[in-house]
PDB file of N, CA and C in Angstrom:
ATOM      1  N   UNK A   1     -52.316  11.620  58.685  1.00  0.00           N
ATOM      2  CA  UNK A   1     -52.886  10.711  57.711  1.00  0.00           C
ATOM      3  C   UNK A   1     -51.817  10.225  56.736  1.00  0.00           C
ATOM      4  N   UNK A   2     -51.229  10.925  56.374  1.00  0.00           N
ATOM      5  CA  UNK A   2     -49.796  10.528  55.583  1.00  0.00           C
ATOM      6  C   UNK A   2     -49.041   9.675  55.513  1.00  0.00           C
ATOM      7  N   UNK A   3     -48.828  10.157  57.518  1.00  0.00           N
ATOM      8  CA  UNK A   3     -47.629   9.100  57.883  1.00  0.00           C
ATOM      9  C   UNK A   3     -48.252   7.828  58.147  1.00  0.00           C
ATOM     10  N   UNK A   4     -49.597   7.545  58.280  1.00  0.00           N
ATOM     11  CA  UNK A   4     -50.211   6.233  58.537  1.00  0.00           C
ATOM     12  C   UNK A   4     -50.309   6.044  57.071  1.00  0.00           C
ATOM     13  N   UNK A   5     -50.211   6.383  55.956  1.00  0.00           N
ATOM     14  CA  UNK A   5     -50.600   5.818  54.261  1.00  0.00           C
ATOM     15  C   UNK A   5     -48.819   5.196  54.254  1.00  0.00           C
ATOM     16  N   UNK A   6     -48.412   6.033  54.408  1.00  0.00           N
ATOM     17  CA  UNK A   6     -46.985   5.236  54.429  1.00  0.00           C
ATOM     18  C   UNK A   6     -46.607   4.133  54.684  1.00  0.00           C
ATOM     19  N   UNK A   7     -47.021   4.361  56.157  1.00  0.00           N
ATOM     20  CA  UNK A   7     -46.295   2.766  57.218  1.00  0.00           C
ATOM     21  C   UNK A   7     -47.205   2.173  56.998  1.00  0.00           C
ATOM     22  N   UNK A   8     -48.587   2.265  56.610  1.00  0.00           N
ATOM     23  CA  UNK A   8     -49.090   0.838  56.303  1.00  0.00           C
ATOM     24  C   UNK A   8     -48.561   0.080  54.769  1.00  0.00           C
ATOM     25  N   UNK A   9     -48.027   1.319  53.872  1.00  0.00           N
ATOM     26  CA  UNK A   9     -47.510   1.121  53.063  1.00  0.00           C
ATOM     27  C   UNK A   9     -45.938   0.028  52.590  1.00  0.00           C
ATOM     28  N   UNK A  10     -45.049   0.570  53.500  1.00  0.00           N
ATOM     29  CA  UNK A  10     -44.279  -0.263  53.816  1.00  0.00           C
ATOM     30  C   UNK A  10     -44.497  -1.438  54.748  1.00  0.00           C
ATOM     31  N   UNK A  11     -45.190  -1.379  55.493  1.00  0.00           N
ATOM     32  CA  UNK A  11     -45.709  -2.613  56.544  1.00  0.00           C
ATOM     33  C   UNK A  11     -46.165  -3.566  55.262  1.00  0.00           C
ATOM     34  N   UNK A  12     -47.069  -3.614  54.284  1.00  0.00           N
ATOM     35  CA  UNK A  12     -47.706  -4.823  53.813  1.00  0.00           C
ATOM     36  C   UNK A  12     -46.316  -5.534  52.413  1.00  0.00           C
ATOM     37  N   UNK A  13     -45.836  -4.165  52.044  1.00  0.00           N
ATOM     38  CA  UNK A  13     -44.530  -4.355  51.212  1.00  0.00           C
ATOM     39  C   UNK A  13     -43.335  -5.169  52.357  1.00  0.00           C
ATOM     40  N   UNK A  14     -43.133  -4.987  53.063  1.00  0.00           N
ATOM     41  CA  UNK A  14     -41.938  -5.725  53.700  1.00  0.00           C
ATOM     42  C   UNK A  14     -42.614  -7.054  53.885  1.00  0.00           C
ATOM     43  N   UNK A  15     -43.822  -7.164  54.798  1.00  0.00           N
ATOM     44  CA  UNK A  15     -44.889  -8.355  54.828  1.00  0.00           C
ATOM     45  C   UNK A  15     -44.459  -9.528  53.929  1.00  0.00           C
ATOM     46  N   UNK A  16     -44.922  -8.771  52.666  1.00  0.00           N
ATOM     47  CA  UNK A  16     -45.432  -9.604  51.850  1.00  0.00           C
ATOM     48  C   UNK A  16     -43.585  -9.853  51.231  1.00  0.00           C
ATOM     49  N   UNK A  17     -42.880  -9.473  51.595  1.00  0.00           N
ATOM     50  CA  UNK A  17     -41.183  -9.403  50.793  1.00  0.00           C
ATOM     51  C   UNK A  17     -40.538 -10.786  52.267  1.00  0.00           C
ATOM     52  N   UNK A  18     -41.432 -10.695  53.213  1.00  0.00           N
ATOM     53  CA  UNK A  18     -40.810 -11.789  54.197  1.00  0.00           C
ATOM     54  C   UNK A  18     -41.253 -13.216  54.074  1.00  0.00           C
ATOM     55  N   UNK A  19     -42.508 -12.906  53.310  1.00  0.00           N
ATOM     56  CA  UNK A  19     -43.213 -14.095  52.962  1.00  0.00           C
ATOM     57  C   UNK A  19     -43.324 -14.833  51.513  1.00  0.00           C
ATOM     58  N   UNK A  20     -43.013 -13.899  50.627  1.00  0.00           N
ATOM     59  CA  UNK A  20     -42.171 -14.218  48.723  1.00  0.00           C
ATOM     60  C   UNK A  20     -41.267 -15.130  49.365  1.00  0.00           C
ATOM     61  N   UNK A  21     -40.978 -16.570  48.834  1.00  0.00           N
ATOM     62  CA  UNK A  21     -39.990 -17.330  48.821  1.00  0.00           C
ATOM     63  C   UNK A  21     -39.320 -17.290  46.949  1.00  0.00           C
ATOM     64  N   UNK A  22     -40.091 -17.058  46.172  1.00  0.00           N
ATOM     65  CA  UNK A  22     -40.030 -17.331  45.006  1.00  0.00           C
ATOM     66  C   UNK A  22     -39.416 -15.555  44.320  1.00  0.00           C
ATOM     67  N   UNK A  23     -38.354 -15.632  43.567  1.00  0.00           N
ATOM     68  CA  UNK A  23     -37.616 -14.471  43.196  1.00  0.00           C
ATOM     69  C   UNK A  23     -38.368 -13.885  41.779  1.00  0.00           C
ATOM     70  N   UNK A  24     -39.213 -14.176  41.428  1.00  0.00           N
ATOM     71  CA  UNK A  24     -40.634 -13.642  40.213  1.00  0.00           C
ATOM     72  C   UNK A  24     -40.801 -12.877  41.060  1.00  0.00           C
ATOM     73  N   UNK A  25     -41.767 -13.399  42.161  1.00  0.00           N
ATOM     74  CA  UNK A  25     -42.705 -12.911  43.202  1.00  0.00           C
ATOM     75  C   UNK A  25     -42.011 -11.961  44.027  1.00  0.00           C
ATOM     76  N   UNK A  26     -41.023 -11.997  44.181  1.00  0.00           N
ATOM     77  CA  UNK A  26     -40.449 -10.954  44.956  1.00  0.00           C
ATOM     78  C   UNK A  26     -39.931  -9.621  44.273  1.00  0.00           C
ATOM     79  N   UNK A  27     -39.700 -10.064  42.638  1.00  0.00           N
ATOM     80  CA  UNK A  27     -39.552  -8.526  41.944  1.00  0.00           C
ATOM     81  C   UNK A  27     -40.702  -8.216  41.887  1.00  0.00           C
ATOM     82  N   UNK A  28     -42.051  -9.415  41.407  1.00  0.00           N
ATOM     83  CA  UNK A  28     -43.404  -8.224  41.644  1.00  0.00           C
ATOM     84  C   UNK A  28     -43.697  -7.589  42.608  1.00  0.00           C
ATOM     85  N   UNK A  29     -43.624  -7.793  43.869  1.00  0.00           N
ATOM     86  CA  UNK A  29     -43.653  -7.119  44.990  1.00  0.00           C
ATOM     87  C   UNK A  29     -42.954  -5.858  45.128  1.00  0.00           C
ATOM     88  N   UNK A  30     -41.574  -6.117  44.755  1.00  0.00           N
ATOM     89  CA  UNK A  30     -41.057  -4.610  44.563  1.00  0.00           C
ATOM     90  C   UNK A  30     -41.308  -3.413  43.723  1.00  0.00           C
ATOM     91  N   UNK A  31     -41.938  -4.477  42.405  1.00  0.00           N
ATOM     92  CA  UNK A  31     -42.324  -3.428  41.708  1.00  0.00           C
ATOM     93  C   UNK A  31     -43.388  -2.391  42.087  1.00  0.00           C
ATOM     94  N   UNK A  32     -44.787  -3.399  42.462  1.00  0.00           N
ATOM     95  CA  UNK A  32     -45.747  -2.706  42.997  1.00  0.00           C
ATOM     96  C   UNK A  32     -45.647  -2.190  44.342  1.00  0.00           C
ATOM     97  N   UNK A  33     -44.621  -2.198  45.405  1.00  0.00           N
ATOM     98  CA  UNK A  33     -44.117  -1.420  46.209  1.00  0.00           C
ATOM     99  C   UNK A  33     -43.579  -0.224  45.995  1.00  0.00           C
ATOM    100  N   UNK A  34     -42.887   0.145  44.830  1.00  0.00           N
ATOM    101  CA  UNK A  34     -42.655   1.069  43.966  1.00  0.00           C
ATOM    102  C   UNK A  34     -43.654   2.225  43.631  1.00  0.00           C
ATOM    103  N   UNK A  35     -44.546   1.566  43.174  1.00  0.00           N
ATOM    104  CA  UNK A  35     -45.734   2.130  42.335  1.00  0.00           C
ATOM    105  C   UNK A  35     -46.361   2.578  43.493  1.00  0.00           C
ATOM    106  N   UNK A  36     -46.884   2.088  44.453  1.00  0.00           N
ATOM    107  CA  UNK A  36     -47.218   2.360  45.565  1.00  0.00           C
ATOM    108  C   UNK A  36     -47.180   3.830  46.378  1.00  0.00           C
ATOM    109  N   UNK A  37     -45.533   4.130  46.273  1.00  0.00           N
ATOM    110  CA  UNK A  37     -44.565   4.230  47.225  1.00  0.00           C
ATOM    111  C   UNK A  37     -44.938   6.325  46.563  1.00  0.00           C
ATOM    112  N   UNK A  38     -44.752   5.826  44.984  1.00  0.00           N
ATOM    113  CA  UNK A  38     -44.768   7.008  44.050  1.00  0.00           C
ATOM    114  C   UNK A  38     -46.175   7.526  44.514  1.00  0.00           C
ATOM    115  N   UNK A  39     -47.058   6.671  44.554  1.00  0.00           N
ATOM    116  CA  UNK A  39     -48.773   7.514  44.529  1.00  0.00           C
ATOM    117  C   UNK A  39     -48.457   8.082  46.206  1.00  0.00           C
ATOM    118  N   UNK A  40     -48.185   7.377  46.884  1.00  0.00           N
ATOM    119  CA  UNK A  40     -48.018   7.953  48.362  1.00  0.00           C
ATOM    120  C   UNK A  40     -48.131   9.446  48.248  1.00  0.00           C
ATOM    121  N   UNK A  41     -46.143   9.424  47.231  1.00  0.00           N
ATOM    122  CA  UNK A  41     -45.432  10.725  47.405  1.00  0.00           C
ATOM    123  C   UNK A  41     -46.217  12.184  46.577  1.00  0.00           C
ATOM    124  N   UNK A  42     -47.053  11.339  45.614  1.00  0.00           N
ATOM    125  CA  UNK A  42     -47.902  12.522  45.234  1.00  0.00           C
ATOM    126  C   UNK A  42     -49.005  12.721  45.509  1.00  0.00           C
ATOM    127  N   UNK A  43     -49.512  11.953  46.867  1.00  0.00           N
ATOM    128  CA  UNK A  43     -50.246  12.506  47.531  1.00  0.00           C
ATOM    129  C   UNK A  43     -50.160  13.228  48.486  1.00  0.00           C
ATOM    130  N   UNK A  44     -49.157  13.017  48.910  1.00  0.00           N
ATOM    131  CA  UNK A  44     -48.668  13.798  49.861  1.00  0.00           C
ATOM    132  C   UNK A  44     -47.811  15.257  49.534  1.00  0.00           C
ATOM    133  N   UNK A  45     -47.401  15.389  48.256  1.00  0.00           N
ATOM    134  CA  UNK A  45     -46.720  16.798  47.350  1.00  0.00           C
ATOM    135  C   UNK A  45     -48.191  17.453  47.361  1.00  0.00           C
ATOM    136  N   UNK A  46     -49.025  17.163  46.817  1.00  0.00           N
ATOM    137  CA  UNK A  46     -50.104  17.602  46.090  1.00  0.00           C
ATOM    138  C   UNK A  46     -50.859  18.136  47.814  1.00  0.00           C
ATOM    139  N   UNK A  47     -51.069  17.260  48.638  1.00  0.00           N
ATOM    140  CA  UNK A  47     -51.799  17.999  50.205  1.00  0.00           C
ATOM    141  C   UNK A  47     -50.666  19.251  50.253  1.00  0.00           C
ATOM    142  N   UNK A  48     -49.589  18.923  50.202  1.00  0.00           N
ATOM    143  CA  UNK A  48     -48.726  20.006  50.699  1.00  0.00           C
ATOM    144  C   UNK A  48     -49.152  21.293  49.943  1.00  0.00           C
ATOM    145  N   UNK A  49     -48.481  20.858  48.568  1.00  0.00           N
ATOM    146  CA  UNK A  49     -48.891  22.183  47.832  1.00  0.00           C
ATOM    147  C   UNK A  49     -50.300  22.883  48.005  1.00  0.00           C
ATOM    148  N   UNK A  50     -51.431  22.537  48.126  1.00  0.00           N
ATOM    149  CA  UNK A  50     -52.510  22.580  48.950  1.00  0.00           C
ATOM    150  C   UNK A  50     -52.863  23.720  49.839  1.00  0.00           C
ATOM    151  N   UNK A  51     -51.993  23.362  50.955  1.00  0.00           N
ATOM    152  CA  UNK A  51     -51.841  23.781  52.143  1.00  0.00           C
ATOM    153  C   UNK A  51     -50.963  25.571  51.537  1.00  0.00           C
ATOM    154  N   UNK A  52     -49.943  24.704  51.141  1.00  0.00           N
ATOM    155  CA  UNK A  52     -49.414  26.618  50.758  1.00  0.00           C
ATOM    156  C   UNK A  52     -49.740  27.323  49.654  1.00  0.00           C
ATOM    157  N   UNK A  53     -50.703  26.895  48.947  1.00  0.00           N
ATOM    158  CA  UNK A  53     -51.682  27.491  48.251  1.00  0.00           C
ATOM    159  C   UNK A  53     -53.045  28.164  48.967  1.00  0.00           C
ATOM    160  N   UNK A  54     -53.493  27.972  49.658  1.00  0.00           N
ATOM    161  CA  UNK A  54     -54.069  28.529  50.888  1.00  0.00           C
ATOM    162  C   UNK A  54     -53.608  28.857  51.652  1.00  0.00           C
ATOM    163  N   UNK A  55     -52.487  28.831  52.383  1.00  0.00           N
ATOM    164  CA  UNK A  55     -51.429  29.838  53.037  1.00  0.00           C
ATOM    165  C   UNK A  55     -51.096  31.095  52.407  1.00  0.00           C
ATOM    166  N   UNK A  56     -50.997  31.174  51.497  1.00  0.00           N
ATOM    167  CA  UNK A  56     -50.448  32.620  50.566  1.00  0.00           C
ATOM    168  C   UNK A  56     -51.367  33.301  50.153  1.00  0.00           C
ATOM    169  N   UNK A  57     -52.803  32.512  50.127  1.00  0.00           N
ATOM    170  CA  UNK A  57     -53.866  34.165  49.886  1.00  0.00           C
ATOM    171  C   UNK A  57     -54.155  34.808  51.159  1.00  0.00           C
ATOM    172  N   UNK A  58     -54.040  35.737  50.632  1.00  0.00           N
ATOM    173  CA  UNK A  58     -53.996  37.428  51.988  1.00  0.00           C
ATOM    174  C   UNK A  58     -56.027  36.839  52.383  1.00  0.00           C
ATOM    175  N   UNK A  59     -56.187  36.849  53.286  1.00  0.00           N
ATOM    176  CA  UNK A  59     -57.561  37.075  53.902  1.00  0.00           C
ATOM    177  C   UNK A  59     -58.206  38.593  53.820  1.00  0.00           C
ATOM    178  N   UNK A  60     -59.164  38.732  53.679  1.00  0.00           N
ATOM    179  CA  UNK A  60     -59.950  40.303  53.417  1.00  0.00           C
ATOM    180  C   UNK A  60     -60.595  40.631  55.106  1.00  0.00           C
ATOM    181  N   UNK A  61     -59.773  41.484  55.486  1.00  0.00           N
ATOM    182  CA  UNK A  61     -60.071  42.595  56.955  1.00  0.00           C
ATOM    183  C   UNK A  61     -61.421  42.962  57.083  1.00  0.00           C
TER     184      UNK A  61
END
């Protein structure tokens, strides 16, 4: 799920960076490619940490 939040992530950011003719429009694009890019990465820190937060409690026998 990640790696598809990503590449669709960069897919609509490059998209839309092939189709900006105008250099405004193309720093907004980067910017909010940016912003983007950050929520990705803490969604994806935050599943992780997650995961080894439930990895490390001992299960009861």
């Amino acid at each position: 799920m990640e790696k598809f939040i990503l590449g669709a992530a960069l897919g609509m950011a490059g998209g839309a960076l092939l189709v900006a003719n105008n250099c405004k429009l193309r720093a907004l694009v980067k910017k909010n490619q940016e912003e983007l890019m950050q929520k990705a990465e803490q969604y994806i820190d935050k599943k992780l940490e997650e995961k080894q937060n439930g990895a490390d409690e001992p299960e009861d026998l």
